[in-house]
N, C-alpha and C. Protein backbone atom coordinates (compact mmCIF):
# COMPACT_ATOMS: atom_id res chain seq x y z
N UNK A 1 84.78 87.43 115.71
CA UNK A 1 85.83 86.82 116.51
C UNK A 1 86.52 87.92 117.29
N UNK A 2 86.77 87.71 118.51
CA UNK A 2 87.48 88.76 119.19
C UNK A 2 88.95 88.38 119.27
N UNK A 3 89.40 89.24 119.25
CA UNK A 3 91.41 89.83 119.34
C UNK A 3 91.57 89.22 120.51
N UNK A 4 92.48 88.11 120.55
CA UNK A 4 93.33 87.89 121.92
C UNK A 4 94.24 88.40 121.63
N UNK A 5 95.32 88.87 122.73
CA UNK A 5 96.36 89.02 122.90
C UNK A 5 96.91 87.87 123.19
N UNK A 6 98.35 88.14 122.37
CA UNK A 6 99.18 86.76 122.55
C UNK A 6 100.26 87.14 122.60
N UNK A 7 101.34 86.64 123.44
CA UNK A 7 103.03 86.69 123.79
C UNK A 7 103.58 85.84 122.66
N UNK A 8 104.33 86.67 121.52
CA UNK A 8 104.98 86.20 120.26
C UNK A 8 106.24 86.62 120.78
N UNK A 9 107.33 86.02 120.90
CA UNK A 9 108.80 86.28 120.67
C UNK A 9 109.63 85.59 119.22
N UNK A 10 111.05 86.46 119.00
CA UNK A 10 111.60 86.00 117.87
C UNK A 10 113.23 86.87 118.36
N UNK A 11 113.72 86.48 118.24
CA UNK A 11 115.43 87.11 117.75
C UNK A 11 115.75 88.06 116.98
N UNK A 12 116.76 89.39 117.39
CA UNK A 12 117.18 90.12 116.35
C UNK A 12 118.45 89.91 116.20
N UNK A 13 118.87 89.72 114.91
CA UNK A 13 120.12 89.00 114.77
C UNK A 13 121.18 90.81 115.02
N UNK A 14 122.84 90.12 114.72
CA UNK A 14 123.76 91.46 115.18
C UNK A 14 122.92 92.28 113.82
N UNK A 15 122.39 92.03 112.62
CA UNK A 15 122.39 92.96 111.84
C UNK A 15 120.74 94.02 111.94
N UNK A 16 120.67 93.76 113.28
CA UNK A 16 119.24 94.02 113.21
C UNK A 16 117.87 93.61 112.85
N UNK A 17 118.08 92.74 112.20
CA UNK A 17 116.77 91.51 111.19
C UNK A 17 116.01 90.79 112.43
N UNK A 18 114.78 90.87 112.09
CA UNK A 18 114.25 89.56 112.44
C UNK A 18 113.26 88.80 111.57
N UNK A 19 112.69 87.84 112.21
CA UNK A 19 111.58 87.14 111.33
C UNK A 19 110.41 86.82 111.95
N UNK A 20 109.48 87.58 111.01
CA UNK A 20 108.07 87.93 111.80
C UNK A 20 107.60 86.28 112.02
N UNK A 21 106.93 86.00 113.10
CA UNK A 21 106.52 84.41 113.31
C UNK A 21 105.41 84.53 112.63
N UNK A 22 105.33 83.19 112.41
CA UNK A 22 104.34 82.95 111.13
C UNK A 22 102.71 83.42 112.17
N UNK A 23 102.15 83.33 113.46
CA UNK A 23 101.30 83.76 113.49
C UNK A 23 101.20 85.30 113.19
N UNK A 24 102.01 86.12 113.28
CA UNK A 24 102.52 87.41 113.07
C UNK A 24 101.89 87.68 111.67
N UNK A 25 102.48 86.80 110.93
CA UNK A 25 101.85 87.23 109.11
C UNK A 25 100.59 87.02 108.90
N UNK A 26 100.32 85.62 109.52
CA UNK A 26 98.80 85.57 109.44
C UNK A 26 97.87 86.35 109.68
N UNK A 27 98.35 87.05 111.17
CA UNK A 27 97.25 88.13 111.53
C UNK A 27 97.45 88.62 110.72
N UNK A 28 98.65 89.59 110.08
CA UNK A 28 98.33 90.81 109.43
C UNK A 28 98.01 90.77 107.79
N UNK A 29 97.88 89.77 107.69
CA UNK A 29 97.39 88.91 105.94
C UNK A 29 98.99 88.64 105.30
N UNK A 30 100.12 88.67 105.63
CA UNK A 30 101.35 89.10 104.88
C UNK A 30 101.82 88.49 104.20
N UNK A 31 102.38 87.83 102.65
CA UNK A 31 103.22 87.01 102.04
C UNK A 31 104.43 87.51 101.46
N UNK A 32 105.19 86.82 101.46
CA UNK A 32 106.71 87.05 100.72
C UNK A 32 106.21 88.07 99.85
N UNK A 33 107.40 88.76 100.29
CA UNK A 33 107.55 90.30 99.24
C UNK A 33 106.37 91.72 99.71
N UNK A 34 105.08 91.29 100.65
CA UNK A 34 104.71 92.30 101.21
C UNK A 34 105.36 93.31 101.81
N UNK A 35 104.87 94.65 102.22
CA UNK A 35 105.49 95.69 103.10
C UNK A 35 104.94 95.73 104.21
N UNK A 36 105.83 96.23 105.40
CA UNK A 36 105.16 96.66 106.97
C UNK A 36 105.63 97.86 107.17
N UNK A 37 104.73 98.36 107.85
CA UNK A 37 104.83 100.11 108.39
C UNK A 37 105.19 99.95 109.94
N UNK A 38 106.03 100.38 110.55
CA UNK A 38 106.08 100.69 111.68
C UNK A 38 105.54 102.04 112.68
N UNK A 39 105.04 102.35 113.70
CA UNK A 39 104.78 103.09 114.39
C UNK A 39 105.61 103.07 115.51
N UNK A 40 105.74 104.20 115.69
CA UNK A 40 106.67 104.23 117.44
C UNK A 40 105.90 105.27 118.28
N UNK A 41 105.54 104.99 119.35
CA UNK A 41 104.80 105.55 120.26
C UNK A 41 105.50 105.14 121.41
N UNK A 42 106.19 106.21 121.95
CA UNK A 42 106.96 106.08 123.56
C UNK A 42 107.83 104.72 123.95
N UNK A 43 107.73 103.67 124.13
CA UNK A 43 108.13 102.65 124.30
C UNK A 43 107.60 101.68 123.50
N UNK A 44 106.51 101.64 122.55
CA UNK A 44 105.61 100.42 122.04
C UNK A 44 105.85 100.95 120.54
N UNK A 45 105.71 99.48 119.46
CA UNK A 45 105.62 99.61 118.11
C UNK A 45 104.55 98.55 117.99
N UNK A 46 103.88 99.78 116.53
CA UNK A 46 102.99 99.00 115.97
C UNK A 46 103.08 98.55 114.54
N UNK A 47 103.06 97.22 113.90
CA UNK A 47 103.53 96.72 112.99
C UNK A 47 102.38 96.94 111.88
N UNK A 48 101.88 97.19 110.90
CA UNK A 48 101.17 97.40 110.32
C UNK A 48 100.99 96.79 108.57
N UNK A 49 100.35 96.07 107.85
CA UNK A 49 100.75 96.00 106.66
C UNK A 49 100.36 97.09 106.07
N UNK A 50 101.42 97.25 104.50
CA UNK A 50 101.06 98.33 103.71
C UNK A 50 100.36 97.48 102.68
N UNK A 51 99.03 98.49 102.39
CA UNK A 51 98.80 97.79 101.26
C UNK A 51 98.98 98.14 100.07
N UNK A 52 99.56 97.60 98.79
CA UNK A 52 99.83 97.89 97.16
C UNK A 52 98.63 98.23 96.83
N UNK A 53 99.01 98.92 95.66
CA UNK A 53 97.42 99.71 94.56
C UNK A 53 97.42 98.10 94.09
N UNK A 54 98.13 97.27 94.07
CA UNK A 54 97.42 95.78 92.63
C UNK A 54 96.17 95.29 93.63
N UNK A 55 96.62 95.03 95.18
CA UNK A 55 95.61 94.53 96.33
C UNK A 55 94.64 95.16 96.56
N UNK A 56 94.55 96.57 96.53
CA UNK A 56 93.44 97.54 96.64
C UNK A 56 92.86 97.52 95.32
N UNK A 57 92.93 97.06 94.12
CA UNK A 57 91.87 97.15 93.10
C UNK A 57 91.00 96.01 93.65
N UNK A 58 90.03 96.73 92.62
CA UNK A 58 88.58 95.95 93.02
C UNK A 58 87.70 96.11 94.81
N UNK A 59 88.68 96.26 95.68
CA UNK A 59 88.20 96.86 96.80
C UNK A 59 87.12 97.20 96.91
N UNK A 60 86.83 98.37 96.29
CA UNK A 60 85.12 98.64 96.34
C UNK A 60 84.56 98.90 94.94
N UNK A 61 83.08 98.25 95.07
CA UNK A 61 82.91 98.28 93.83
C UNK A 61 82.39 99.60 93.00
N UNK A 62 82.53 99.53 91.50
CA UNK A 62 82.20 100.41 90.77
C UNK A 62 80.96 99.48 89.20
N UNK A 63 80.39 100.01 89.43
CA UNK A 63 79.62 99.49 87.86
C UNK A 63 79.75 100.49 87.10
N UNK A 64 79.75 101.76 87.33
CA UNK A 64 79.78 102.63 85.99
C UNK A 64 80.94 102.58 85.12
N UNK A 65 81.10 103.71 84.23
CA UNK A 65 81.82 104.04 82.81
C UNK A 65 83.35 104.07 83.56
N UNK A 66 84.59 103.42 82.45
CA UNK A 66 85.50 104.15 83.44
C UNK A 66 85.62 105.24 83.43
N UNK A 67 86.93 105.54 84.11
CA UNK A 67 87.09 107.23 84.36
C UNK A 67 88.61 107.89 84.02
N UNK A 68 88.40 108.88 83.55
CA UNK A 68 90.18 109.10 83.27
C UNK A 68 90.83 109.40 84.89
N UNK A 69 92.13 109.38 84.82
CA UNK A 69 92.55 110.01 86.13
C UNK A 69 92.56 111.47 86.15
N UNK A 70 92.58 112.50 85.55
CA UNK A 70 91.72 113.75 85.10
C UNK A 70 90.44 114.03 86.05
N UNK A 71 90.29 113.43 85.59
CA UNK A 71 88.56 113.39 85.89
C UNK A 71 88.16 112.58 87.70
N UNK A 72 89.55 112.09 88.13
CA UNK A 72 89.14 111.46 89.40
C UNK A 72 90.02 112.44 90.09
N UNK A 73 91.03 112.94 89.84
CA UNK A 73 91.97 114.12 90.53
C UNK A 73 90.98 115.99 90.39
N UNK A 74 90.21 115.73 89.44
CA UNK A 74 88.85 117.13 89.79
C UNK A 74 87.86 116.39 91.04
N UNK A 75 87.27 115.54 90.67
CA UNK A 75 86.43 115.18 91.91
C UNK A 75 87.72 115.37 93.14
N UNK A 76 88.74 114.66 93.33
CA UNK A 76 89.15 115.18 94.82
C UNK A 76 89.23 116.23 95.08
N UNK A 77 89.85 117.38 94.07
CA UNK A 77 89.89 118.74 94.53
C UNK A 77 88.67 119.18 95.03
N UNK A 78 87.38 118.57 93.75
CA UNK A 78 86.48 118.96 94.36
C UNK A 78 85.75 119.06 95.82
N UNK A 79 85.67 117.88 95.92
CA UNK A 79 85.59 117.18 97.28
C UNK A 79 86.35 117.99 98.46
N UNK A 80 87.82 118.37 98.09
CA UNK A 80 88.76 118.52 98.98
C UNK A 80 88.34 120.35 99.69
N UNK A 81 87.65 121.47 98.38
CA UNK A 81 87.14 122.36 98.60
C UNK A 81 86.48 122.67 98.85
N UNK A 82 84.98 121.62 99.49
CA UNK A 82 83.85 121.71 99.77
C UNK A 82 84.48 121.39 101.30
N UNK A 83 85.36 120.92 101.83
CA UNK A 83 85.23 120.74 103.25
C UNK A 83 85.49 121.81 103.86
């Protein structure tokens, strides 16, 4: 499916707030209690979701043994000293 662009408006109240329009959440997957990241680039912002470690499990898969976090913080170093 390709990205249209679409003209979304909404209100910022005196306290600064607004409320993302519901096509707004949809695109970006968002439900009550999610986070958004903002970007500022010259005149333009980009709204971004953050995603939680609970949403990112399972992400990609693993079949092997688990692993301690020990043992996954040596592989990054490792990793991180080979570049």
């Amino acid at each position: 499916m390709k990205d249209m662009a679409r003209n979304i408006e909404s209100r910022v109240t005196e306290q600064g707030q607004t409320t993302l329009p519901k096509p707004v959440l949809e695109a970006l997957g968002l439900k009550a209690g999610d986070r958004v990241r903002y970007f500022i680039a010259d005149s333009e912002v980009r709204i971004v979701s953050v995603l939680s470690i609970s949403r990112l499990f399972g992400a990609l898969p693993y079949d092997g043994p688990p692993i301690s976090v020990e043992k996954m913080e040596q592989a990054l170093s490792e990793g991180i000293s080979e570049a």
